[in-house]
Protein backbone atom coordinates (compact mmCIF):
# COMPACT_ATOMS: atom_id res chain seq x y z
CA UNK A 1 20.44 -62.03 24.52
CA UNK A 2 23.19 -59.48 23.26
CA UNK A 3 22.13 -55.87 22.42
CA UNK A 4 22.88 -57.30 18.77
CA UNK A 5 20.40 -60.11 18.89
CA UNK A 6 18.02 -57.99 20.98
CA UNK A 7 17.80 -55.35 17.83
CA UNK A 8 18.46 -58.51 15.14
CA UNK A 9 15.55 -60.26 16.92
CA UNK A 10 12.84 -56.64 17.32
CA UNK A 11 13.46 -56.07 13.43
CA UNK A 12 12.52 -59.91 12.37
CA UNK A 13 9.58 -59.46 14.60
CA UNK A 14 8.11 -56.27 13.05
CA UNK A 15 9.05 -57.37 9.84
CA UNK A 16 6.73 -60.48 10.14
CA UNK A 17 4.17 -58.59 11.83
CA UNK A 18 4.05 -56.18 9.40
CA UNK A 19 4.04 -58.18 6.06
CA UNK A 20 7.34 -57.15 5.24
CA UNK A 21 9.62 -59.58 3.03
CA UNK A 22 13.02 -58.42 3.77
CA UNK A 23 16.59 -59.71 4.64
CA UNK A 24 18.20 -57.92 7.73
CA UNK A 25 21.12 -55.87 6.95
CA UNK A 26 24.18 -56.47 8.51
CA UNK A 27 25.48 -53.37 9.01
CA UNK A 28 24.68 -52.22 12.73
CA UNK A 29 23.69 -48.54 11.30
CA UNK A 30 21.39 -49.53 9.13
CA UNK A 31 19.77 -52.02 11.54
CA UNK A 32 18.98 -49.01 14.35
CA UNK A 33 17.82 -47.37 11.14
CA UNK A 34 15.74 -49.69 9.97
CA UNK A 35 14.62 -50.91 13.82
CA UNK A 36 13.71 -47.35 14.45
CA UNK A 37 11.68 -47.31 11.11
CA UNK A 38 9.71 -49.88 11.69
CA UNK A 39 8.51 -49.23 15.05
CA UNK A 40 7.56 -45.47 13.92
CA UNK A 41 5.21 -47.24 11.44
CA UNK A 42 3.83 -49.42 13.98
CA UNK A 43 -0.08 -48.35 14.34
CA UNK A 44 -1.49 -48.74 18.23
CA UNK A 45 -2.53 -52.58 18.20
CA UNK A 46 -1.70 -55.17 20.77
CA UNK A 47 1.42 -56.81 21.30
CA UNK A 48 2.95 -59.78 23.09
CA UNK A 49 4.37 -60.02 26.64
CA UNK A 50 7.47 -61.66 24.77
CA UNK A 51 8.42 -58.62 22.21
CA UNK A 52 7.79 -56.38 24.73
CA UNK A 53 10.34 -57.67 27.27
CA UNK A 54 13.00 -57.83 24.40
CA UNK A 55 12.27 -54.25 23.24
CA UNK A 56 12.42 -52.90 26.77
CA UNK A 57 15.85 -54.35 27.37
CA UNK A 58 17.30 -53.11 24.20
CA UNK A 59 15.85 -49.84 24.79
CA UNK A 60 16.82 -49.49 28.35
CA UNK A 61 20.52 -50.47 27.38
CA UNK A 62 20.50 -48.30 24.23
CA UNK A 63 19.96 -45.44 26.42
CA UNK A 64 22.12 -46.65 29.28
CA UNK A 65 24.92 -46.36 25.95
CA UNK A 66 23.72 -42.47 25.35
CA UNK A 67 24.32 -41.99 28.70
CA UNK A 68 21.75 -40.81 31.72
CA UNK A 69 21.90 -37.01 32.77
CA UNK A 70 20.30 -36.23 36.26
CA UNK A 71 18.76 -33.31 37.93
CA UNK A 72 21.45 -33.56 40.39
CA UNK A 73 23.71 -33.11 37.81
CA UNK A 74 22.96 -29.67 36.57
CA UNK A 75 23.26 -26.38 38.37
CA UNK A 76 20.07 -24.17 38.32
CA UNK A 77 20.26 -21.02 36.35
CA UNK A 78 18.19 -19.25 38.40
CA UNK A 79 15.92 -20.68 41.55
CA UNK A 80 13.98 -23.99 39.91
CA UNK A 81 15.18 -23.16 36.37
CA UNK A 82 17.64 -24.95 34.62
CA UNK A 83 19.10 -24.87 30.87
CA UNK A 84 20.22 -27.91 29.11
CA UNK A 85 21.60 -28.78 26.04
CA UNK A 86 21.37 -32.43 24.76
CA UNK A 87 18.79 -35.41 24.16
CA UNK A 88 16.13 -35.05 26.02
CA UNK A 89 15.19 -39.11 25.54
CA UNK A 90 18.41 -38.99 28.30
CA UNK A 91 17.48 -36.45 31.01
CA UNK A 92 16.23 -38.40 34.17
CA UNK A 93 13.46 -36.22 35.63
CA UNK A 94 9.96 -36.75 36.74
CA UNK A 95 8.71 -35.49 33.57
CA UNK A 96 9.89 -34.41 29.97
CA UNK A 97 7.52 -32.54 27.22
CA UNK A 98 6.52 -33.74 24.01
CA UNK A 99 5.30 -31.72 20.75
CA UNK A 100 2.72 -33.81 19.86
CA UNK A 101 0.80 -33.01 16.79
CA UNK A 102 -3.28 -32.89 17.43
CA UNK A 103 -3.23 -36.64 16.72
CA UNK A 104 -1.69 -37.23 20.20
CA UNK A 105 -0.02 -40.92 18.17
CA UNK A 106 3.58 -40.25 17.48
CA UNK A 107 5.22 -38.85 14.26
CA UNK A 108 4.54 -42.18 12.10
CA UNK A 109 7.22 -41.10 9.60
CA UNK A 110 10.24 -43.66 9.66
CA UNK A 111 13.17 -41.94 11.17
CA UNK A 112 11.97 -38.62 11.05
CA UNK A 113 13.92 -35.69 13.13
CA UNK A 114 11.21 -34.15 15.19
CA UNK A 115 11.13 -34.52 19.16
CA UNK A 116 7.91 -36.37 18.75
CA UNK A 117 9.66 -39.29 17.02
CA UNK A 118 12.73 -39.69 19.01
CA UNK A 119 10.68 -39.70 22.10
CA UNK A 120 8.35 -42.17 20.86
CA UNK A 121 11.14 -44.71 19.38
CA UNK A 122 13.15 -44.24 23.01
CA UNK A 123 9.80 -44.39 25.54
CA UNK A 124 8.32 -48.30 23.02
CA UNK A 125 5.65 -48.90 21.24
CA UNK A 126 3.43 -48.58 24.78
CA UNK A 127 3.46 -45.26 24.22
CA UNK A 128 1.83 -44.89 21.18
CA UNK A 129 -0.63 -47.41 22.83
CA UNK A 130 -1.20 -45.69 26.04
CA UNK A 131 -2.14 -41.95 23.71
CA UNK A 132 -4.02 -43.99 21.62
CA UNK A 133 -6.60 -45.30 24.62
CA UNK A 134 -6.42 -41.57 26.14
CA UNK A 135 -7.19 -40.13 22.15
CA UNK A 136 -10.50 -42.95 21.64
CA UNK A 137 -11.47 -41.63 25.04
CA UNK A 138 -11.35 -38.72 24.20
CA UNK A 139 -13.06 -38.71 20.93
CA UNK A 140 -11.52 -35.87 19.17
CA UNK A 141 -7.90 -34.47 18.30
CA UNK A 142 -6.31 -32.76 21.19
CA UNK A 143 -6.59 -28.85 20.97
CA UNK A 144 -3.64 -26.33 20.72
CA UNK A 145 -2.43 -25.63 24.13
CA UNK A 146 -3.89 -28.45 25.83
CA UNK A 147 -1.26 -31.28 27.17
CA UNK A 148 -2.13 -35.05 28.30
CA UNK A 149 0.26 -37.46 30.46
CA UNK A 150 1.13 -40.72 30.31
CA UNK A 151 3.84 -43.00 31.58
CA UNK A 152 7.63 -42.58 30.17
CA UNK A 153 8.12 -46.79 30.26
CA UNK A 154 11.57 -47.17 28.91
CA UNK A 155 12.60 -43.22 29.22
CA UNK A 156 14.70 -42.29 31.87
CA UNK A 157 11.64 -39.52 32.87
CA UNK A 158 8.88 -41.08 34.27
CA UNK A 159 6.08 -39.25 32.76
CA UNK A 160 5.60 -37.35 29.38
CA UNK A 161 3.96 -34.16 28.95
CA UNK A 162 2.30 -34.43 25.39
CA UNK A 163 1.04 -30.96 24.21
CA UNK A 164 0.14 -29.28 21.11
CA UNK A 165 1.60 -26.22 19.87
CA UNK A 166 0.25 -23.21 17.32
CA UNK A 167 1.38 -23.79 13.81
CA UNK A 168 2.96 -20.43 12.48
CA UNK A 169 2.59 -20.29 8.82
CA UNK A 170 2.77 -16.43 8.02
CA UNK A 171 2.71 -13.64 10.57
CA UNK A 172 2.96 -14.40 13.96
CA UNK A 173 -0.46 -13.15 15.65
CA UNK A 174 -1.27 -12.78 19.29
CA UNK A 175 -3.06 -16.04 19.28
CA UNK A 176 -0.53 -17.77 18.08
CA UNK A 177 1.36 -16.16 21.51
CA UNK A 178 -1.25 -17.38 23.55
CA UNK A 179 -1.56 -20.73 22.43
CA UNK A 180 1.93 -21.10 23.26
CA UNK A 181 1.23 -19.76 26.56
CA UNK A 182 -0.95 -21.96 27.16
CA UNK A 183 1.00 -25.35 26.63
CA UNK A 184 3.65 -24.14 29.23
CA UNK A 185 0.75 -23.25 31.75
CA UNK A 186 -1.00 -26.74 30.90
CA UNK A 187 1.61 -29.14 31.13
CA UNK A 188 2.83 -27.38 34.46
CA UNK A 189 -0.92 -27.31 35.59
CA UNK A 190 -0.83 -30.87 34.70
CA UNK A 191 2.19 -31.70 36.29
CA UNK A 192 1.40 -29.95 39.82
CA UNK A 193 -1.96 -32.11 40.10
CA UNK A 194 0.20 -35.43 39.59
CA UNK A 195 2.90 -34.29 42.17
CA UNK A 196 5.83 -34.04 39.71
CA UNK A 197 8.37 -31.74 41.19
CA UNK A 198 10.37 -31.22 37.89
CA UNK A 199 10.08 -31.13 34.69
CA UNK A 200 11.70 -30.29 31.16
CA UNK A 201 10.67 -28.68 27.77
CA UNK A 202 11.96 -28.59 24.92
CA UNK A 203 11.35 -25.54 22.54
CA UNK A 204 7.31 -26.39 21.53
CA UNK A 205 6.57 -24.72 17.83
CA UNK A 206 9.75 -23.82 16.75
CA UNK A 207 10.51 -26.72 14.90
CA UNK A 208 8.69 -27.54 11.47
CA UNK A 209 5.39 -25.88 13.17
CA UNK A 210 7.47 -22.89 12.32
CA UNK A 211 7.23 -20.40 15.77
CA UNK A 212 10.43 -17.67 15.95
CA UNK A 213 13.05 -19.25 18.25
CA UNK A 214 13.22 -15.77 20.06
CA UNK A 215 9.52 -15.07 20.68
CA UNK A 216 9.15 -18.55 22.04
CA UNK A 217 11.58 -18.80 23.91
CA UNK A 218 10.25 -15.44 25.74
CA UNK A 219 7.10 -16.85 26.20
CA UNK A 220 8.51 -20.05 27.85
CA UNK A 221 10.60 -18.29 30.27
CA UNK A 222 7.84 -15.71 31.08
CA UNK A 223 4.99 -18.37 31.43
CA UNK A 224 7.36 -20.77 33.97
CA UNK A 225 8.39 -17.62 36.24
CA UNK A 226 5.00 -16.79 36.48
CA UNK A 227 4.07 -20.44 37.28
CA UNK A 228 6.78 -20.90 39.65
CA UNK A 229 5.48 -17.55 41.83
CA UNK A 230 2.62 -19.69 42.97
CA UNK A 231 3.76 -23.35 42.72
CA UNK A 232 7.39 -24.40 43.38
CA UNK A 233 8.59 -26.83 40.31
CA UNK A 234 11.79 -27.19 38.65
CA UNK A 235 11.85 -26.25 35.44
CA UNK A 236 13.81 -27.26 32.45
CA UNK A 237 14.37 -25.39 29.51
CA UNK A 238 15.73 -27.84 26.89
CA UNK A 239 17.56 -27.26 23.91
CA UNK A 240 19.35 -29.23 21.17
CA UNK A 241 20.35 -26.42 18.69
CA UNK A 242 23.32 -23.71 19.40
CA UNK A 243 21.21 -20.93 18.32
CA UNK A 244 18.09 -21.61 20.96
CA UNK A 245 21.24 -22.50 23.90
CA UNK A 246 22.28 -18.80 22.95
CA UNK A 247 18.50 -17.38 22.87
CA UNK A 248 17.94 -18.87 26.44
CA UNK A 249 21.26 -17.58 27.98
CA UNK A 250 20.66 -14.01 26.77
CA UNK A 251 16.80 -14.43 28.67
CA UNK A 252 18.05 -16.11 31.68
């Protein structure tokens, strides 16, 4: 198959699976749109050796199109730290970091923004699968400032960090600081016990859970050095938006 008839062929399948009565669009757009949709809809339920072979291929090529950026291919800002700007679905490293919400499932809102989404839509539908067995294990939500790993499967990163940050709806408070805390020192806890030597975050809270840019971006650079005293890792510190790239330089 083409990376046409690979998406053509995903969206037909979801569509039947999912009740839907719908032509396919012909615009390419609006079928990556609509693709993406309906596997961010998708609940946690099995799925066939067949779909799953066609969805890894697209996916695998669609970031193979983005373009792969390595370790290698950055220069460390200081010893094991390293500040990137760009889509964090692309970064090749052992392991990337996901805010998750306490759910642990994905964001199941069709094409939403959030780093929980785009990770999700780029790793396959396993992943949803593979937090969903770790979640019904568990038998509860995950708490703030705790992190879980699974696989990457079709990201670049072979492992994702999932971890859940403090929601900030008025004042900051010293908890909220701490909870924070915590998620850096869990998923680098978390990482050190599975042997991952390196590993990237991107700025936990400060999306729609509504933590100040600056104050978090503190605590993350604080919380690694501190980390990286004792254990060796390589660190990092991910951003997508101009204003957290600037926060980070002034810190680092």
């Amino acid at each position: 198959m083409t990376q046409d008839e690979r998406r053509v062929w995903l969206i037909r399948a979801l569509l039947d699976e999912q009740g839907y009565r719908s032509e396919v669009p012909q615009d390419v757009w609006e079928q990556k749109r609509l693709l993406r949709g309906l596997m961010n809809v998708r609940p946690p339920k099995a799925v066939s050796e067949e779909f799953l072979a066609v969805q890894d291929a697209y996916l695998r090529e669609a970031i193979r199109e983005k373009g792969v950026t390595k370790l290698s291919d950055l220069t460390p800002i200081r010893p094991h730290q390293y500040l990137w700007q760009g889509d964090i679905t692309t970064l090749a490293v052992d392991a990337i970091v996901n805010a998750a919400n306490s759910a642990l499932l994905g964001c199941f809102t069709p094409n939403h923004a959030c780093i929980d989404n785009v990770i999700h839509t780029y790793a396959g539908v396993q992943l949803r699968l593979a937090c969903d067995e770790i979640m019904r294990a568990q038998g509860h939500e995950e708490p703030t400032g705790g992190a879980k790993i699974t696989p990457g499967f079709n990201l670049p990163a072979k492992y994702v960090l999932h971890t859940v940050g403090p929601i900030v709806s008025g004042r900051l408070a010293e908890r909220h600081c701490k909870e924070l805390a915590s998620c850096y020192e869990s998923c680098l806890t978390l990482a050190a016990e599975n042997g991952i030597g390196s590993v990237a975050f991107c700025c936990i809270s400060t999306g729609v859970f509504g933590f100040p840019q600056r104050e978090a971006a503190k605590i993350a650079v604080e919380t690694v050095t501190a980390f990286q005293k004792e254990r060796p890792i390589d660190v990092v510190f991910n951003v997508f938006k101009e204003a957290d790239l600037r926060i980070y330089q002034a810190l680092l």
